[in-house]
PDB file of N, CA and C in Angstrom:
ATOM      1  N   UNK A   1      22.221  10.108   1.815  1.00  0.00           N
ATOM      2  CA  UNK A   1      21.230  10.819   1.019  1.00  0.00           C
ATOM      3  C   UNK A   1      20.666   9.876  -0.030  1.00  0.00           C
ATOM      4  N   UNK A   2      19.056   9.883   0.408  1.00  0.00           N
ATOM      5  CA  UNK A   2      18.751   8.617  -1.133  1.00  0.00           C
ATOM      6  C   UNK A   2      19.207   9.501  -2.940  1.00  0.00           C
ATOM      7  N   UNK A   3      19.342   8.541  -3.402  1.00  0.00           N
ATOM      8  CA  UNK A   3      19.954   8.722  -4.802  1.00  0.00           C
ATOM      9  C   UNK A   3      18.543   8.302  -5.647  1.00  0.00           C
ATOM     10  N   UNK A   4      17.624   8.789  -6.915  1.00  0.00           N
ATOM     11  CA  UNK A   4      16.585   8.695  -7.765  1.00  0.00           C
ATOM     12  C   UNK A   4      17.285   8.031  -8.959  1.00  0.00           C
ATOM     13  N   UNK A   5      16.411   7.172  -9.693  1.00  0.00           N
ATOM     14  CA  UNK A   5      16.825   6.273 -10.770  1.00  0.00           C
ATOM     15  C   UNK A   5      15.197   6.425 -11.332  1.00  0.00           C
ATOM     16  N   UNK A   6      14.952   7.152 -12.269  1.00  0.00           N
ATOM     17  CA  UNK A   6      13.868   7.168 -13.427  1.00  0.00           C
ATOM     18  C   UNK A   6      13.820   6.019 -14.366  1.00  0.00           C
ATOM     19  N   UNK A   7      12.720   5.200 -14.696  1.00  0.00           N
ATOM     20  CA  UNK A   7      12.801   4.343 -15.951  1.00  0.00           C
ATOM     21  C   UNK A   7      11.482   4.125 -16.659  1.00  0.00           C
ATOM     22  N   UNK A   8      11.445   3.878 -17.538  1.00  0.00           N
ATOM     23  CA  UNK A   8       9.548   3.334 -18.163  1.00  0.00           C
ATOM     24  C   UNK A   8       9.472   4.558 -18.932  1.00  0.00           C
ATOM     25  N   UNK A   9      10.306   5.706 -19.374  1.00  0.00           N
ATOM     26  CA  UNK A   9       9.621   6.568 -20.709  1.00  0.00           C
ATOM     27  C   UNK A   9       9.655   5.722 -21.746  1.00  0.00           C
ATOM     28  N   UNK A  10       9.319   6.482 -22.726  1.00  0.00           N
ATOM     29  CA  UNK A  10       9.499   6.438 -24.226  1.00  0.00           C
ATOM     30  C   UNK A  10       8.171   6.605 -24.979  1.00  0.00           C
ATOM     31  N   UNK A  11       7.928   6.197 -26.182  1.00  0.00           N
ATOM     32  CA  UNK A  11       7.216   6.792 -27.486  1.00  0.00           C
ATOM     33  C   UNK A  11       5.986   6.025 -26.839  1.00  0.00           C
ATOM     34  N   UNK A  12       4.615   6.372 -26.788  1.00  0.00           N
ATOM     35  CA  UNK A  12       3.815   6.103 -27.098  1.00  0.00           C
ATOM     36  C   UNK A  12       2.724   7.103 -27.710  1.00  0.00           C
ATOM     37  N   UNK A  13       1.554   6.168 -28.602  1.00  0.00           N
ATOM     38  CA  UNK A  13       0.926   7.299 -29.180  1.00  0.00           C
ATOM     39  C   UNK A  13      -0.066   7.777 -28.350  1.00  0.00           C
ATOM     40  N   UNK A  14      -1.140   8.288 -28.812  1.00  0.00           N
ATOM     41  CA  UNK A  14      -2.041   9.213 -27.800  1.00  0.00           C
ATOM     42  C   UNK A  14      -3.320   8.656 -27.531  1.00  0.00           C
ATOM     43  N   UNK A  15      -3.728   8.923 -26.014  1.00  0.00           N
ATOM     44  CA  UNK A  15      -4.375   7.211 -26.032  1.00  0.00           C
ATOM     45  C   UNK A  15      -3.945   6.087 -25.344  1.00  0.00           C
ATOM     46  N   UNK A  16      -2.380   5.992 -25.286  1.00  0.00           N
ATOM     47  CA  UNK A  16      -2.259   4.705 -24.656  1.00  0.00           C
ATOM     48  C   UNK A  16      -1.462   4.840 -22.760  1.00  0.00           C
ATOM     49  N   UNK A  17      -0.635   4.023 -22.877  1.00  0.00           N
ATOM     50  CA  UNK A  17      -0.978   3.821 -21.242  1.00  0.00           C
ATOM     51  C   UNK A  17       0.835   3.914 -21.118  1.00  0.00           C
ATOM     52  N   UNK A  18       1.708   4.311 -19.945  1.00  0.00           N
ATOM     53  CA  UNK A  18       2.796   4.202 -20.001  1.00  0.00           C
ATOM     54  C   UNK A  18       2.829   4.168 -18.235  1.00  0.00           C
ATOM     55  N   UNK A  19       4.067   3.500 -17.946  1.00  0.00           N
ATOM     56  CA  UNK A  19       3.849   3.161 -16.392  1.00  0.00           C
ATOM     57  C   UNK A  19       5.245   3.497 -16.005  1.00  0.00           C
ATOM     58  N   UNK A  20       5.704   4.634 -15.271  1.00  0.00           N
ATOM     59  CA  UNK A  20       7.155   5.162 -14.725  1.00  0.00           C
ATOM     60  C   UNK A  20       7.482   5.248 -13.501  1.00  0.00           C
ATOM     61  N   UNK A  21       8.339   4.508 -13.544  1.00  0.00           N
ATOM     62  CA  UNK A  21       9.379   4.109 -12.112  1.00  0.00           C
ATOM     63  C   UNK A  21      10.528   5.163 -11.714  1.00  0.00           C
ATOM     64  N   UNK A  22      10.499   4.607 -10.289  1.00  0.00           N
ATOM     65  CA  UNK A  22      11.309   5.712  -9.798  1.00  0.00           C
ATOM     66  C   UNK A  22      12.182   4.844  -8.632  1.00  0.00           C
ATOM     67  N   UNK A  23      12.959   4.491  -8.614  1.00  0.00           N
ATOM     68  CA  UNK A  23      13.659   3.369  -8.014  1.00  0.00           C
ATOM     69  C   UNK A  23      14.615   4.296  -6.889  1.00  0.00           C
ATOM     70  N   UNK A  24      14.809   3.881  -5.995  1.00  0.00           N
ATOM     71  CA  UNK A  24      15.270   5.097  -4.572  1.00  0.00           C
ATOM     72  C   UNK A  24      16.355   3.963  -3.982  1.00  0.00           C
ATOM     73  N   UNK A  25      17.875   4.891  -3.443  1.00  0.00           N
ATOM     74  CA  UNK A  25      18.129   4.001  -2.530  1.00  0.00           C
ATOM     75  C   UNK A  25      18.147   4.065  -1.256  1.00  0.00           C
ATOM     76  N   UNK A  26      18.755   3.808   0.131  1.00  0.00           N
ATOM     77  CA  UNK A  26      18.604   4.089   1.141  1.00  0.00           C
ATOM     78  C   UNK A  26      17.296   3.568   2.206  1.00  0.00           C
ATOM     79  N   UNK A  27      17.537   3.755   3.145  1.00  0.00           N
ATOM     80  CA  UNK A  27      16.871   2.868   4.082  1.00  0.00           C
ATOM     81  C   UNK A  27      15.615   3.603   4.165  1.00  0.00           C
ATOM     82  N   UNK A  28      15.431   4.473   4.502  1.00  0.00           N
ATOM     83  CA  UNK A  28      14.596   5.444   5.080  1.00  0.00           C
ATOM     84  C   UNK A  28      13.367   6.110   3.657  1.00  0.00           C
ATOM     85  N   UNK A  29      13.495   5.205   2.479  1.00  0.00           N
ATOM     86  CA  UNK A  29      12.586   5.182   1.467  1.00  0.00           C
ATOM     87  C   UNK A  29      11.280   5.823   2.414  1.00  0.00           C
ATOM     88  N   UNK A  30      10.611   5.053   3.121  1.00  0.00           N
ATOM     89  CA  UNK A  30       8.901   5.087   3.448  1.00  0.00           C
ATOM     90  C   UNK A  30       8.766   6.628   4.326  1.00  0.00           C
ATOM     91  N   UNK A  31       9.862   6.825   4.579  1.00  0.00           N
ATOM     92  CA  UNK A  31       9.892   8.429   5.268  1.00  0.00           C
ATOM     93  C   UNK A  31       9.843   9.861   4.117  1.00  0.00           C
ATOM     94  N   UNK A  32       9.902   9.295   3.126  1.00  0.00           N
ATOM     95  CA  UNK A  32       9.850   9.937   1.984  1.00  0.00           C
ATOM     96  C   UNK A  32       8.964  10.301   1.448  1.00  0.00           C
ATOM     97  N   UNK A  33       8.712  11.820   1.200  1.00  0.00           N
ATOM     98  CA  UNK A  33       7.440  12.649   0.354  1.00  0.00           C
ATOM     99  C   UNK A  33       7.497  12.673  -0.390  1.00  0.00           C
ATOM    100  N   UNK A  34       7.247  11.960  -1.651  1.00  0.00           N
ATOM    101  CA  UNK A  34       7.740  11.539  -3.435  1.00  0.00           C
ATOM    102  C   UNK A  34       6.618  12.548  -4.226  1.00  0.00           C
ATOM    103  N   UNK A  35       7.985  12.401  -5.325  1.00  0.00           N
ATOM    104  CA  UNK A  35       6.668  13.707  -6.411  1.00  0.00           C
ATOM    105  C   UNK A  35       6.873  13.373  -7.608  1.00  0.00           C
ATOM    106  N   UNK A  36       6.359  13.304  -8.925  1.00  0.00           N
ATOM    107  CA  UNK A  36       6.747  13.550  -9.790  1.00  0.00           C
ATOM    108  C   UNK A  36       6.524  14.871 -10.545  1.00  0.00           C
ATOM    109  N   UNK A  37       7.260  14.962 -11.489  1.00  0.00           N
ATOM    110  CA  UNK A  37       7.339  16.435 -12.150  1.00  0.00           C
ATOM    111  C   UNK A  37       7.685  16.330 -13.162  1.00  0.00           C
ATOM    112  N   UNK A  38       7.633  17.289 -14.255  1.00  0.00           N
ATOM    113  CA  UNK A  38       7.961  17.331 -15.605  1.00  0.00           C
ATOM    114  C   UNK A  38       7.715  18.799 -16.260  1.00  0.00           C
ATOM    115  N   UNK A  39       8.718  18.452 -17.277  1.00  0.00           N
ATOM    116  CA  UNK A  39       9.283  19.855 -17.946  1.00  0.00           C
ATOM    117  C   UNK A  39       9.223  19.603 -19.784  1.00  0.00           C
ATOM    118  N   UNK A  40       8.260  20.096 -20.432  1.00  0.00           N
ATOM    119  CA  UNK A  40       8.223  20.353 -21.784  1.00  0.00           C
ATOM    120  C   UNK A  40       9.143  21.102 -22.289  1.00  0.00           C
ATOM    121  N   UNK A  41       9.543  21.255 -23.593  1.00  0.00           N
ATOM    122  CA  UNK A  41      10.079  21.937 -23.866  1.00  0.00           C
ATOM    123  C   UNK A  41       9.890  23.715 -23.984  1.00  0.00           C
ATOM    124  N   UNK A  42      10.641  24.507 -23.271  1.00  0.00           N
ATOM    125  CA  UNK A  42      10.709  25.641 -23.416  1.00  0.00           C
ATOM    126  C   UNK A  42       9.292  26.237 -22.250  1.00  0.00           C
ATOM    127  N   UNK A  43       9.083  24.986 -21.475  1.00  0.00           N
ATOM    128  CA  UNK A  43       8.327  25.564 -20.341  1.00  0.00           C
ATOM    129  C   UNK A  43       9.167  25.284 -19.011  1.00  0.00           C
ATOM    130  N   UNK A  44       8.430  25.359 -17.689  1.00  0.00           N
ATOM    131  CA  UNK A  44       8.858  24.900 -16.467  1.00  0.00           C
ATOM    132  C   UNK A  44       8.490  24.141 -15.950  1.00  0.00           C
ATOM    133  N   UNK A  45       9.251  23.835 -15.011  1.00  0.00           N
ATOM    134  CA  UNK A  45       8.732  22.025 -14.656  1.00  0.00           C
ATOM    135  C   UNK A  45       8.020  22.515 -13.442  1.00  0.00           C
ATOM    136  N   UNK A  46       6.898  21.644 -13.864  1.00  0.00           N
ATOM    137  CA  UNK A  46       5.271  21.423 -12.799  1.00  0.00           C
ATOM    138  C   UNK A  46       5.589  19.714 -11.979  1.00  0.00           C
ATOM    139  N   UNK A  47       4.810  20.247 -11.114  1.00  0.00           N
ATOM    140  CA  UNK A  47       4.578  19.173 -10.432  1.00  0.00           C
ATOM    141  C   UNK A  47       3.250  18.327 -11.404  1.00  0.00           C
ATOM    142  N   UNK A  48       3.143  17.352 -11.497  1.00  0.00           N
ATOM    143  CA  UNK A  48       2.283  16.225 -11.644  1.00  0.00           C
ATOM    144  C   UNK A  48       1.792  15.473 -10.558  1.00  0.00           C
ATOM    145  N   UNK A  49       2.154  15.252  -9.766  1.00  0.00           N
ATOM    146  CA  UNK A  49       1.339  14.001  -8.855  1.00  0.00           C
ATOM    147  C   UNK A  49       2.357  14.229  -7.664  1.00  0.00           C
ATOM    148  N   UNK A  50       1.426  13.604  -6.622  1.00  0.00           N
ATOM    149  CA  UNK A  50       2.731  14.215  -5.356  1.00  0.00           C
ATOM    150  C   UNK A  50       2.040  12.673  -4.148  1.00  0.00           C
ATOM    151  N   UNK A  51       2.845  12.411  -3.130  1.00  0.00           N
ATOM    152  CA  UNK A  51       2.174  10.972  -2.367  1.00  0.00           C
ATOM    153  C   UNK A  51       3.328  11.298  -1.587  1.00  0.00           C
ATOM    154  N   UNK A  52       2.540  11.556  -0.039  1.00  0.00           N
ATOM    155  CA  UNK A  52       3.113  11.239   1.067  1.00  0.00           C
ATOM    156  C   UNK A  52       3.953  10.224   1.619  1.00  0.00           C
ATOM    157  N   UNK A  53       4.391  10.306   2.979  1.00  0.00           N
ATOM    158  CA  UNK A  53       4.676   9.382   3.180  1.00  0.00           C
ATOM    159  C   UNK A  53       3.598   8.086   3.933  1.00  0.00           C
ATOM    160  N   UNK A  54       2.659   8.639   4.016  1.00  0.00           N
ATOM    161  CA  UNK A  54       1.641   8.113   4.586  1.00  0.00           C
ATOM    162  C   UNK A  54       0.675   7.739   3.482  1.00  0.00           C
ATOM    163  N   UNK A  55       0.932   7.913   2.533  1.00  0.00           N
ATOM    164  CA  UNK A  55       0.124   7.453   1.384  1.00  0.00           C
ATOM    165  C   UNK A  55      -0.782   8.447   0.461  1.00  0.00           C
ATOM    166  N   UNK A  56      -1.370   9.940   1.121  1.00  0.00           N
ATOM    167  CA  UNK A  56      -2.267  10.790   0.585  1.00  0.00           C
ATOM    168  C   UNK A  56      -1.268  11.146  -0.683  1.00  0.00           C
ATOM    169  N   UNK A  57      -2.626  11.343  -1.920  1.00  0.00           N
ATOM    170  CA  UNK A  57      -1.924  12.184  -3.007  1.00  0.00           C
ATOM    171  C   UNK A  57      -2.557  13.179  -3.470  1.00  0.00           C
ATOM    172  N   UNK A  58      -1.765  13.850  -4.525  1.00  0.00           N
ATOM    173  CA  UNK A  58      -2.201  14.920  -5.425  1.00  0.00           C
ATOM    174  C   UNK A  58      -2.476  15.120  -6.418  1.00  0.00           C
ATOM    175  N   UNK A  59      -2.635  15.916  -7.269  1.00  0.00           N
ATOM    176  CA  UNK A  59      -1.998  15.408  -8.577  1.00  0.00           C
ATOM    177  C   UNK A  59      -2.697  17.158  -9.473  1.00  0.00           C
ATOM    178  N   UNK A  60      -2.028  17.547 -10.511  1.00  0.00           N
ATOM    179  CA  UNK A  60      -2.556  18.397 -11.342  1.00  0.00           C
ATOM    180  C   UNK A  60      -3.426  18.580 -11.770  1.00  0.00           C
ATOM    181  N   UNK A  61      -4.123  19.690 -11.864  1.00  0.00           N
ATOM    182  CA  UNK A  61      -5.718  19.288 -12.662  1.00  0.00           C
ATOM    183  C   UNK A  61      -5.579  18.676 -13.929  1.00  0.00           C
ATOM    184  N   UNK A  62      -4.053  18.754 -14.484  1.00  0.00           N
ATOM    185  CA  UNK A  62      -4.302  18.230 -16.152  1.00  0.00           C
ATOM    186  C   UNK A  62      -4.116  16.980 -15.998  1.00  0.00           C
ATOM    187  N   UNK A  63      -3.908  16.022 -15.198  1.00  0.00           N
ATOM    188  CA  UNK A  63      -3.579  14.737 -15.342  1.00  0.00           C
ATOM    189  C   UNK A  63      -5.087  14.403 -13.986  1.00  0.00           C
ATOM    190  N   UNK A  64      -5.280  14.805 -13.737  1.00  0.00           N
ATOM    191  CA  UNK A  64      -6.618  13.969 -12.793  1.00  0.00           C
ATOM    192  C   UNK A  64      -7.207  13.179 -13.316  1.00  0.00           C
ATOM    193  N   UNK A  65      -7.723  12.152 -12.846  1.00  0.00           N
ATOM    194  CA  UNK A  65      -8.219  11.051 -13.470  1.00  0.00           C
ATOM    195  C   UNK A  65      -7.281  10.300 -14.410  1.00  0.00           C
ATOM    196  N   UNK A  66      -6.624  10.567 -15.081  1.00  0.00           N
ATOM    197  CA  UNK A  66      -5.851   9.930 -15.896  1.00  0.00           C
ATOM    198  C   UNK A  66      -4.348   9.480 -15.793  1.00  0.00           C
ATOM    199  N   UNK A  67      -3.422   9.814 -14.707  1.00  0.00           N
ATOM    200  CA  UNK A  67      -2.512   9.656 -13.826  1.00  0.00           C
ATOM    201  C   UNK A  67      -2.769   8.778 -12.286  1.00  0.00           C
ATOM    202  N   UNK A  68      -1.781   8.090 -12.351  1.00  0.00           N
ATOM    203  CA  UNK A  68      -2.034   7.933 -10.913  1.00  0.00           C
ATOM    204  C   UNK A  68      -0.864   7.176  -9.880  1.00  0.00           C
ATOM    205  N   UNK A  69      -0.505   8.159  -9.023  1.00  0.00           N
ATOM    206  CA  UNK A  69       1.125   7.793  -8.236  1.00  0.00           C
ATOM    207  C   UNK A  69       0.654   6.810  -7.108  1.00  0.00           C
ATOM    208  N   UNK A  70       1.820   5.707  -6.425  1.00  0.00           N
ATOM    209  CA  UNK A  70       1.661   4.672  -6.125  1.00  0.00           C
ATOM    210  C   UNK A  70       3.689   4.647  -5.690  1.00  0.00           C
ATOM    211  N   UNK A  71       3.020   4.422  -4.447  1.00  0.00           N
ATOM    212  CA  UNK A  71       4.578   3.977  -3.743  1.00  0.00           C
ATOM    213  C   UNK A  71       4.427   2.196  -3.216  1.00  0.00           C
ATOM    214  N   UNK A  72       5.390   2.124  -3.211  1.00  0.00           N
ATOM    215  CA  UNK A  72       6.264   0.431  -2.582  1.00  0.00           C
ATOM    216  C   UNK A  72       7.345   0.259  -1.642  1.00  0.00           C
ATOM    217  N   UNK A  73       6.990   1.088  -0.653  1.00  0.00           N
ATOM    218  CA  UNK A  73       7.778   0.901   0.343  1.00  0.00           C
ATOM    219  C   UNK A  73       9.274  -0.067   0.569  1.00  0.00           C
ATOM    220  N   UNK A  74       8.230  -1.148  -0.018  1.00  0.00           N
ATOM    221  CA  UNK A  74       9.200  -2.659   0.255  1.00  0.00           C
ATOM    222  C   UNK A  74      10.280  -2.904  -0.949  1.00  0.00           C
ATOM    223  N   UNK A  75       9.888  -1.877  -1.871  1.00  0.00           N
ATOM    224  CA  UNK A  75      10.764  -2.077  -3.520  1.00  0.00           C
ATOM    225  C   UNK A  75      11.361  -0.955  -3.017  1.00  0.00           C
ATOM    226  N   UNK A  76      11.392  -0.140  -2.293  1.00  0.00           N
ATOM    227  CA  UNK A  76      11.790   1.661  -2.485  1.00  0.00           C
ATOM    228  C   UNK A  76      11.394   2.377  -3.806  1.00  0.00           C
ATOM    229  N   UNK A  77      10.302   1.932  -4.384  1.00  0.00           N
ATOM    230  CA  UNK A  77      10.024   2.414  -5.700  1.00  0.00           C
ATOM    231  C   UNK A  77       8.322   3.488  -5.592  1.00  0.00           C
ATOM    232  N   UNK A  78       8.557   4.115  -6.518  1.00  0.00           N
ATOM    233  CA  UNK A  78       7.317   5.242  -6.851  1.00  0.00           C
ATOM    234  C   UNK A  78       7.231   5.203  -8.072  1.00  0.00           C
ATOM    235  N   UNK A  79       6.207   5.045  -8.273  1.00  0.00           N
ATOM    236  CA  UNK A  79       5.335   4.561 -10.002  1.00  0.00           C
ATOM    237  C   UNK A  79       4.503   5.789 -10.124  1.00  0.00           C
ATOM    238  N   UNK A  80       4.676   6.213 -11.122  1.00  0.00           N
ATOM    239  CA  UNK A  80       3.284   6.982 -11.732  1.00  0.00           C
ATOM    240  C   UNK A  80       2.568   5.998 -13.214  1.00  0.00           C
ATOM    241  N   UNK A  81       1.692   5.756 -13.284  1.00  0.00           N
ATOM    242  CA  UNK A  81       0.437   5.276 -13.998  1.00  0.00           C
ATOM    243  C   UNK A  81      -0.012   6.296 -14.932  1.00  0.00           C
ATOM    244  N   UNK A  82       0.212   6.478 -15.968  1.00  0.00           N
ATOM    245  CA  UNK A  82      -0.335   7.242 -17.005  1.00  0.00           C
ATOM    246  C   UNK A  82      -1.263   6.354 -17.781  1.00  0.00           C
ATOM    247  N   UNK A  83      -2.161   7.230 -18.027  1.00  0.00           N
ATOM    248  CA  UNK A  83      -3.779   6.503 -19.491  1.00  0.00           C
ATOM    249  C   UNK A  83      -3.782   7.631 -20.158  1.00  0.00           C
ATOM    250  N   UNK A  84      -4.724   7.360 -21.094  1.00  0.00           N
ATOM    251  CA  UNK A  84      -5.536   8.494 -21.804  1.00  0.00           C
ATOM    252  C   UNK A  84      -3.817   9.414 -22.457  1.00  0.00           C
ATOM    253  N   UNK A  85      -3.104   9.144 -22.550  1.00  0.00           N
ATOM    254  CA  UNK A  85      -1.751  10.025 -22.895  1.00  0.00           C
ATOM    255  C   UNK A  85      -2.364  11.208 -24.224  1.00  0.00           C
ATOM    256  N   UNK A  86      -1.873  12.052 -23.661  1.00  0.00           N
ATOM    257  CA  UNK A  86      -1.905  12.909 -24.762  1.00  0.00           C
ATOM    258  C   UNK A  86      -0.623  13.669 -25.453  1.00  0.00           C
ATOM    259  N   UNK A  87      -0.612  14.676 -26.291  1.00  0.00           N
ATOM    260  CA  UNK A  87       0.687  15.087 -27.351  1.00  0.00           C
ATOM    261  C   UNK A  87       0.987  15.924 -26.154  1.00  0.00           C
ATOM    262  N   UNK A  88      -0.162  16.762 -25.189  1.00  0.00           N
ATOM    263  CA  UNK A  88       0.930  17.929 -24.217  1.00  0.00           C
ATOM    264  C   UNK A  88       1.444  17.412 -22.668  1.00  0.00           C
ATOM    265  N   UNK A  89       1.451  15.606 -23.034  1.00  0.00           N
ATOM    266  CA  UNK A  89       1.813  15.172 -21.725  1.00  0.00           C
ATOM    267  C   UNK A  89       3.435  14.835 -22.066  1.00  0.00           C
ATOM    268  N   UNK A  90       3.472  15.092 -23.218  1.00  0.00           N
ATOM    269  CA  UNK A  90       4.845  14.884 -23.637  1.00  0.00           C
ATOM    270  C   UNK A  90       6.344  16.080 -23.120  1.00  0.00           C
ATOM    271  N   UNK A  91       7.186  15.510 -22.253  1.00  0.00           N
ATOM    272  CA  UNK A  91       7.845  16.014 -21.644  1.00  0.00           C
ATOM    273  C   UNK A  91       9.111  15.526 -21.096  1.00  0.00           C
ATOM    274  N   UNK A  92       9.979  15.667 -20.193  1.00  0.00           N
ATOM    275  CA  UNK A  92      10.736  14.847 -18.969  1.00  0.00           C
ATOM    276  C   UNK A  92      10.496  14.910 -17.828  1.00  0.00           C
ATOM    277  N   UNK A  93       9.904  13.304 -17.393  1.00  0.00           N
ATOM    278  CA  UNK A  93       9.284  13.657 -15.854  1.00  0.00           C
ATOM    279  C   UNK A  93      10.590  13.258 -15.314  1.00  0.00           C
ATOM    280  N   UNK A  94      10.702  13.735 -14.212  1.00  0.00           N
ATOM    281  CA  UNK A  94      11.280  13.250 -12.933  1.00  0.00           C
ATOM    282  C   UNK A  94      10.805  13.249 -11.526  1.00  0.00           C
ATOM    283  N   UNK A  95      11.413  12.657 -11.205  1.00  0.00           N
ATOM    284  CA  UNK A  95      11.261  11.899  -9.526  1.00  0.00           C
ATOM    285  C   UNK A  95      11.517  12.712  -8.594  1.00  0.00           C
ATOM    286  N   UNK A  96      11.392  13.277  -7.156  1.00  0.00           N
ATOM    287  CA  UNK A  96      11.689  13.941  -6.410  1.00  0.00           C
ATOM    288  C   UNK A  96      10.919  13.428  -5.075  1.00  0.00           C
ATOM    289  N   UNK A  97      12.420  13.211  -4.238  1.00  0.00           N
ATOM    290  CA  UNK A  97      11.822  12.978  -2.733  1.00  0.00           C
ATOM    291  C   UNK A  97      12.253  14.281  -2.306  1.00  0.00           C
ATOM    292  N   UNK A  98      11.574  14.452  -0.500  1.00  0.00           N
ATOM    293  CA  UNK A  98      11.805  15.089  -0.044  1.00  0.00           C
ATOM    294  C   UNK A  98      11.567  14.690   1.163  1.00  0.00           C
ATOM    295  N   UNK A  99      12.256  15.141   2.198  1.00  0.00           N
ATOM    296  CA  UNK A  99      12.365  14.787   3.728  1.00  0.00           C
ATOM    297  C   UNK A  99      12.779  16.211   4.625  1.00  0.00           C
ATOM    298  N   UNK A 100      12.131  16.577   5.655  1.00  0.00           N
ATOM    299  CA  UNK A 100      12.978  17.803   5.929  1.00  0.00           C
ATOM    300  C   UNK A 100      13.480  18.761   5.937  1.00  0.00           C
ATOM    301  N   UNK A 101      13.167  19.193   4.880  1.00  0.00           N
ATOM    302  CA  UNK A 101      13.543  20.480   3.639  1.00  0.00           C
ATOM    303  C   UNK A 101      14.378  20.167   3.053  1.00  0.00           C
ATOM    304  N   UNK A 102      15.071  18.926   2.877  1.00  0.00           N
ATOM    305  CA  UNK A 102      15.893  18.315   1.915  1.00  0.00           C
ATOM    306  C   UNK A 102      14.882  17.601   0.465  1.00  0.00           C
ATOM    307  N   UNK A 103      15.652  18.388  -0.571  1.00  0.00           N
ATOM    308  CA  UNK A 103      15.071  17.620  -1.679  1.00  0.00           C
ATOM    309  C   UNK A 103      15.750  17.192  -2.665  1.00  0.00           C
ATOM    310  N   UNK A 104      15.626  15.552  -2.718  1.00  0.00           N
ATOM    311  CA  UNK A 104      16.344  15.303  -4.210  1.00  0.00           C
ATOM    312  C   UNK A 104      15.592  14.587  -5.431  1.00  0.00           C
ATOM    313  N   UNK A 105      16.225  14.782  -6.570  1.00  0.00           N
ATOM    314  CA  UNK A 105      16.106  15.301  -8.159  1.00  0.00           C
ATOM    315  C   UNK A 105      16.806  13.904  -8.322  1.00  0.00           C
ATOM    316  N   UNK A 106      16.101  13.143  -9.412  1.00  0.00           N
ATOM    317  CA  UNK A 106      16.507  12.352 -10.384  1.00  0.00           C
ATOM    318  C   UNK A 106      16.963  13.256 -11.666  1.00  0.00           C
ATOM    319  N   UNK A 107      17.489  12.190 -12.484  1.00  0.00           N
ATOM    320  CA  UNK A 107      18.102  13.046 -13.842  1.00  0.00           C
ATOM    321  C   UNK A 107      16.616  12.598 -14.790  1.00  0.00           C
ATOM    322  N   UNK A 108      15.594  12.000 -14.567  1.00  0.00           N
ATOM    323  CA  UNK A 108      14.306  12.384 -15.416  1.00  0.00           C
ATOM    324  C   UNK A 108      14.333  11.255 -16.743  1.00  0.00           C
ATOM    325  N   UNK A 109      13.168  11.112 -17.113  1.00  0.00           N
ATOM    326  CA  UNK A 109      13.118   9.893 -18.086  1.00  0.00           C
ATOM    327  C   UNK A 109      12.111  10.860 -19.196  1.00  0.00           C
ATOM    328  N   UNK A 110      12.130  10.611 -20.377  1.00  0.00           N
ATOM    329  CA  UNK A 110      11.366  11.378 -21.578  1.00  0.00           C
ATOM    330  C   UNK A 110      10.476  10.631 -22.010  1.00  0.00           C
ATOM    331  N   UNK A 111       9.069  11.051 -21.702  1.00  0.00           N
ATOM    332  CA  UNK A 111       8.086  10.272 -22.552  1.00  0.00           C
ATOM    333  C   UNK A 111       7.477  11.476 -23.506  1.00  0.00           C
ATOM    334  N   UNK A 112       7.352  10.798 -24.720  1.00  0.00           N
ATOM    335  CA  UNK A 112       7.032  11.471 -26.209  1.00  0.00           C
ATOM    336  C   UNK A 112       5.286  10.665 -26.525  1.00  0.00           C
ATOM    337  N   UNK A 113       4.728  11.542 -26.586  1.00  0.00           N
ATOM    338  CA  UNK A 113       2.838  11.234 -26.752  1.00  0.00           C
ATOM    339  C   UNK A 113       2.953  11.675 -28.277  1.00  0.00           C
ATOM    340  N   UNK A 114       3.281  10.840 -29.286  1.00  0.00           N
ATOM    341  CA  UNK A 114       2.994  11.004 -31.015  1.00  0.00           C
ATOM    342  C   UNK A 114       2.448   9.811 -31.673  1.00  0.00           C
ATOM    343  N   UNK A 115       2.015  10.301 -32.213  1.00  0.00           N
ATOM    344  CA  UNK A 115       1.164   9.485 -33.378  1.00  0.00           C
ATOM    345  C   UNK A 115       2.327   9.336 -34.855  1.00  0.00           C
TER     346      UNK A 115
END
């Protein structure tokens, strides 16, 4: 079963740019339907951005244009690309593959959008 490793949160202010990794292990990475997601406080966790295994993506209307997911087959890694950050992008994203009707959950990285 691949195992999720989140990294690249933390503080930035609003406005700037933050770039989050998602590091996977296991062979069978590129067979993988990757997502990211995130959970504010005292809400529920939404999907943000979503990328096949074939490459098509998705993404929320609140992050369109200003997000943008990106797999590496050859790293086993999934990046999301944040710009434009704002105070209600502030949350814990995490990582999520899925294969099969199998889905697994990273433990999530915290990025904080303050001035």
């Amino acid at each position: 079963q691949v195992q999720l490793v989140e990294s690249g949160g933390g503080l930035v202010q609003p406005g700037g740019t933050l770039r989050l990794s998602c590091a996977a292990s296991g062979s069978i990475f590129s067979l993988y339907a990757m997502g990211w997601y995130r959970q504010a406080p005292g809400k529920q966790r939404e999907l943000v951005a979503h990328i096949t295994d074939s490459g098509n993506t998705n993404y929320a209307d609140s992050v369109k244009g200003r997000f943008t997911i990106s797999r590496d087959n050859a790293k086993n890694t999934v990046y999301l690309q944040m710009s434009s950050l704002k105070p209600e992008d502030t949350a814990v994203y995490y990582c999520n593959a899925g294969l099969s009707g199998m889905t697994v959950w990273g433990k999530g990285t915290l990025v904080i959008v303050s001035s």
